[in-house]
Protein backbone atom coordinates (compact mmCIF):
# COMPACT_ATOMS: atom_id res chain seq x y z
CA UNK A 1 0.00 0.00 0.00
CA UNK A 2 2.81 2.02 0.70
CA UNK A 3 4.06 1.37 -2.84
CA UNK A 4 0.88 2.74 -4.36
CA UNK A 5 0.41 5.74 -2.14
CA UNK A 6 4.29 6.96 -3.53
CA UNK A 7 3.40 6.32 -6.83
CA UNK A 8 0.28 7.73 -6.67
CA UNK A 9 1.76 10.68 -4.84
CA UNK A 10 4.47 10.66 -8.13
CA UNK A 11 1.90 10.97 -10.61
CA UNK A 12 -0.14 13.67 -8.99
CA UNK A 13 2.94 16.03 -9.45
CA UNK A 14 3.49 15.17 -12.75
CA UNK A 15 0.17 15.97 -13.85
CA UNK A 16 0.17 19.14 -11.73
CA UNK A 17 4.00 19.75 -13.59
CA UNK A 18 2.29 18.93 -17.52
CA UNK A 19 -0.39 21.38 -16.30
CA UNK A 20 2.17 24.45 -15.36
CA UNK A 21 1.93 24.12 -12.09
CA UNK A 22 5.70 23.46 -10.99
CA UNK A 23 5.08 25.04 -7.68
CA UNK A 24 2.02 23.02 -6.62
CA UNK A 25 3.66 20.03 -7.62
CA UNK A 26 7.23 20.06 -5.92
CA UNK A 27 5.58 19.29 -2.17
CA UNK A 28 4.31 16.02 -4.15
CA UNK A 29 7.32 15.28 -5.87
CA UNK A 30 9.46 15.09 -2.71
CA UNK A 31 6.97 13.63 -0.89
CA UNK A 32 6.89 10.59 -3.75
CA UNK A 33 10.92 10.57 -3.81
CA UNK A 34 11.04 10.37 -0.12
CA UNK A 35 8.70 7.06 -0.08
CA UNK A 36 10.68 5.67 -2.99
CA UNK A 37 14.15 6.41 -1.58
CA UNK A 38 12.55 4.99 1.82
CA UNK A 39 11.21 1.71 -0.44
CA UNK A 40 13.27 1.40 -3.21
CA UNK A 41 16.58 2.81 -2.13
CA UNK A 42 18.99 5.36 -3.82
CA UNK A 43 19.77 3.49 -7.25
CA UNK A 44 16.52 2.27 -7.96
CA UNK A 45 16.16 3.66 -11.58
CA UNK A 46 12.08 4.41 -11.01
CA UNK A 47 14.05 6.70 -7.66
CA UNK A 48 16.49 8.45 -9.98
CA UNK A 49 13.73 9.19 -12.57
CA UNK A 50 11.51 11.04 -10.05
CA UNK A 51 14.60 12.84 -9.04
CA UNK A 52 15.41 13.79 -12.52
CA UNK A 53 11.68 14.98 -12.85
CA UNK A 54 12.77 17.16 -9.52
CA UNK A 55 15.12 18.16 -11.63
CA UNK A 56 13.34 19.08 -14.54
CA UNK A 57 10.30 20.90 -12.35
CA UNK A 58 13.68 23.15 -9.98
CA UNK A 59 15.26 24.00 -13.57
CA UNK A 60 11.45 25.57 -15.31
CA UNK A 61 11.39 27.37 -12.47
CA UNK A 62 14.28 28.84 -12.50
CA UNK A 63 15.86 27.45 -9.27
CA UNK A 64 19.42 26.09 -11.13
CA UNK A 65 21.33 26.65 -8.02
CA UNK A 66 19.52 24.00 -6.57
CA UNK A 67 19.14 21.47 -9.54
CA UNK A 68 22.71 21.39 -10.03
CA UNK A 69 24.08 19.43 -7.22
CA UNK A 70 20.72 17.36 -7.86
CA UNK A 71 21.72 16.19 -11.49
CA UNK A 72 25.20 15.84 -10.56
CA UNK A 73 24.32 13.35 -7.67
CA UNK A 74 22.04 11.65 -10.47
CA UNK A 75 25.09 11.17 -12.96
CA UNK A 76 26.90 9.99 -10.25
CA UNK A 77 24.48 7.26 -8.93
CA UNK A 78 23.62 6.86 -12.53
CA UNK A 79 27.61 5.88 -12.88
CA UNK A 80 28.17 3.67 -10.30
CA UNK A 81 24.17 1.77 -10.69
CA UNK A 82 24.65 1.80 -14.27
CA UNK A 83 27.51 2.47 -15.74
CA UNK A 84 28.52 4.65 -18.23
CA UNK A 85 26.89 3.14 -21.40
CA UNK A 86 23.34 2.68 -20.07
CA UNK A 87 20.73 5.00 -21.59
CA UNK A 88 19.63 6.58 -18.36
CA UNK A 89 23.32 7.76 -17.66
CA UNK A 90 23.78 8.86 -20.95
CA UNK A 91 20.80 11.06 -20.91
CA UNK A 92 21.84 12.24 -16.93
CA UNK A 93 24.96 13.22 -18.71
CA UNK A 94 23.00 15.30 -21.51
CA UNK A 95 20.51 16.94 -18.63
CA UNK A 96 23.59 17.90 -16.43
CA UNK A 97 25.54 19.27 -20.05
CA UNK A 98 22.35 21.68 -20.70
CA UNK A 99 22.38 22.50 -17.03
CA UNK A 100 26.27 23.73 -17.38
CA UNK A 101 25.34 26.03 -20.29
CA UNK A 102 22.28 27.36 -18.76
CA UNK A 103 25.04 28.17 -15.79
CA UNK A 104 27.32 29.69 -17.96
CA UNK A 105 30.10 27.01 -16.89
CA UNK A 106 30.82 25.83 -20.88
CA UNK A 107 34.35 24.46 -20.13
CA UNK A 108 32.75 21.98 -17.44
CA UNK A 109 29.75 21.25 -20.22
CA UNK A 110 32.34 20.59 -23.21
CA UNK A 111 34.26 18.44 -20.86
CA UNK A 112 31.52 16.09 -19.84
CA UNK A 113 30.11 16.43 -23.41
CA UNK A 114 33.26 15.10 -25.18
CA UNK A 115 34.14 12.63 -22.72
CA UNK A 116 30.68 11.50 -23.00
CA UNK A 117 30.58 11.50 -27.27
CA UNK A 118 34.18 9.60 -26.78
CA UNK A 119 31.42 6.51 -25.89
CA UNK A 120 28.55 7.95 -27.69
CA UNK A 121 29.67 9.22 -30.93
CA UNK A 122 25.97 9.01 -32.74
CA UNK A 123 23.94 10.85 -29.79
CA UNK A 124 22.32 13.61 -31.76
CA UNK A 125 21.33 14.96 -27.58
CA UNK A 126 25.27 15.12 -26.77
CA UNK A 127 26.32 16.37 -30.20
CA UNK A 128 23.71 19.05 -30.15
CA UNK A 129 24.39 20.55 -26.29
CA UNK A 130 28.00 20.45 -27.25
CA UNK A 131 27.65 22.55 -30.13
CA UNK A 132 25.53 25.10 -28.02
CA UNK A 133 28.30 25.03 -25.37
CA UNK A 134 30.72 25.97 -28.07
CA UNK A 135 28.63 28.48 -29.05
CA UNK A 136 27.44 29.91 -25.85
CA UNK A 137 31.18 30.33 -25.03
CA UNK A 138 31.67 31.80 -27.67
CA UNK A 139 33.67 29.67 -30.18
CA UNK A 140 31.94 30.16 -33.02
CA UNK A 141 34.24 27.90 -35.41
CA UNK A 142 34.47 24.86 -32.75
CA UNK A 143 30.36 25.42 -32.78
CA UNK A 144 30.40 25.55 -36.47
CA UNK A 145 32.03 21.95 -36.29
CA UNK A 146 30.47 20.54 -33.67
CA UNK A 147 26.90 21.16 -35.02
CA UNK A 148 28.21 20.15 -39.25
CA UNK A 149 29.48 16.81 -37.41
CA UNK A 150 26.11 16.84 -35.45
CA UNK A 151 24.24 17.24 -38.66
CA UNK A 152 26.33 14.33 -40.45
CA UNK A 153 26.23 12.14 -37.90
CA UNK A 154 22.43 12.92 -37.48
CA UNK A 155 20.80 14.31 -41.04
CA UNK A 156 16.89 15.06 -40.42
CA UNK A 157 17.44 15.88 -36.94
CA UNK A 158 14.36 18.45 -36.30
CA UNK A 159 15.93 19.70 -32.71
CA UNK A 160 19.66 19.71 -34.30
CA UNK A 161 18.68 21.85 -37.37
CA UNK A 162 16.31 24.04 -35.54
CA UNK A 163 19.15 25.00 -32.81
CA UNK A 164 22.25 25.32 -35.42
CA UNK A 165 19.86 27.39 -37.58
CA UNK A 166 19.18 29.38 -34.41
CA UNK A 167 22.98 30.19 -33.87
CA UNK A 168 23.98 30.91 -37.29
CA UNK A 169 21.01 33.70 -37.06
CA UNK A 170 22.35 34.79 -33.90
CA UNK A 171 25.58 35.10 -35.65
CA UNK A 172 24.24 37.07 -38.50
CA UNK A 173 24.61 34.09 -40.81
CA UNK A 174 21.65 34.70 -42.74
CA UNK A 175 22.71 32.64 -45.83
CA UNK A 176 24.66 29.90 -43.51
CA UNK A 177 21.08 29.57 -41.77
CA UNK A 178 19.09 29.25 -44.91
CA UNK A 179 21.64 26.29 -46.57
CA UNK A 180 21.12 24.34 -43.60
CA UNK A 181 17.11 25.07 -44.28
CA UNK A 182 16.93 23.43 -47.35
C-alpha cells in the first residue's frame, strides 16, 4: 500500500507539472521521492527518474542553483548503478551538459560532453548541447564543427537543425542559416 500511495503521490505532481503548475507540484514530488528512496533505495532507476523529474520541475522554475548538485548526484548514482553506457546515464549526462550552459560554466559542459561522445559518438542529444556550449562560449568555429558533425552524424534531426539554424542567425549568418534550411 505504501508502494501505491508513492506512486500515486508521483503521478499527482506530474500531472500538476504537464499542467504548469511546478510550484504546486514540488511538495508532491518530494513527498513521492522520499517514499521511494525509503522503499526502493537510492539506485533504484524508477528513484532516480523522479529525481530527474525534480530536476526538470527546480530547472522551469528557474531554481538552477539548486538542480545542479541534484543532477550531478544523479550522474553519479547513474555511474556507479549503471555504468557509463546505459541509456539513463547517458541522458543524466545530456541533462547535467544543458544545465552547465544554462550556468554559464561551458568548459565543465564541453568536458563532460566530449568525454561523453568519446562513448557515444551518434547521440544527436550530446552532439547538439556540445555545439551550443561551443557556441554559448563563444567559439563560433568549434560550434560551427560541432553542429556540421552533429548534422552528419544525425541528417533530419528536427531539434539539431532548428538549434544550429538558431545560432547561425544569432551570428548574423543569414545565408549559412538558410543552406542548412533546405
Amino acid at each position: 500500500t505504501k508502494n501505491l500511495l508513492v506512486f500515486a503521490a508521483l503521478g499527482f505532481s506530474k500531472h500538476l507539472f504537464e499542467l504548469g503548475r511546478a510550484a504546486e507540484a514540488e511538495p508532491h514530488m518530494r513527498a513521492a521521492i522520499e517514499g521511494l528512496l525509503a522503499n526502493l533505495g537510492q539506485g533504484d532507476a524508477r528513484t532516480l527518474l523522479a529525481q530527474q523529474n525534480l530536476a526538470m520541475l527546480l530547472h522551469v522554475q528557474g531554481r538552477l542553483d539548486e538542480c545542479e548538485p541534484l543532477l550531478e548526484s544523479i550522474l553519479a548514482t547513474r555511474r556507479r548503478v549503471f555504468g557509463d553506457t546505459h541509456e539513463g546515464t547517458v541522458q543524466a549526462i545530456a541533462n547535467l551538459g544543458a544545465l552547465y550552459v544554462d550556468v554559464e560554466k561551458f568548459d565543465d559542459a564541453i568536458k563532460l560532453l566530449r568525454s561523453a561522445l568519446a562513448k557515444h559518438p551518434e547521440d544527436a542529444v550530446l552532439r547538439t548541447n556540445l555545439a551550443v556550449a561551443y557556441a554559448g562560449k563563444g567559439d563560433k568555429d568549434a560550434a560551427r564543427k560541432a553542429f556540421d558533425e552533429a548534422v552528419k552524424a544525425t541528417p533530419g534531426d528536427a531539434l539539431l537543425l532548428f538549434t544550429y539554424g538558431h545560432w547561425l542567425g544569432t551570428w548574423k549568418d543569414n545565408e549559412g542559416a538558410l543552406q542548412k534550411l533546405r
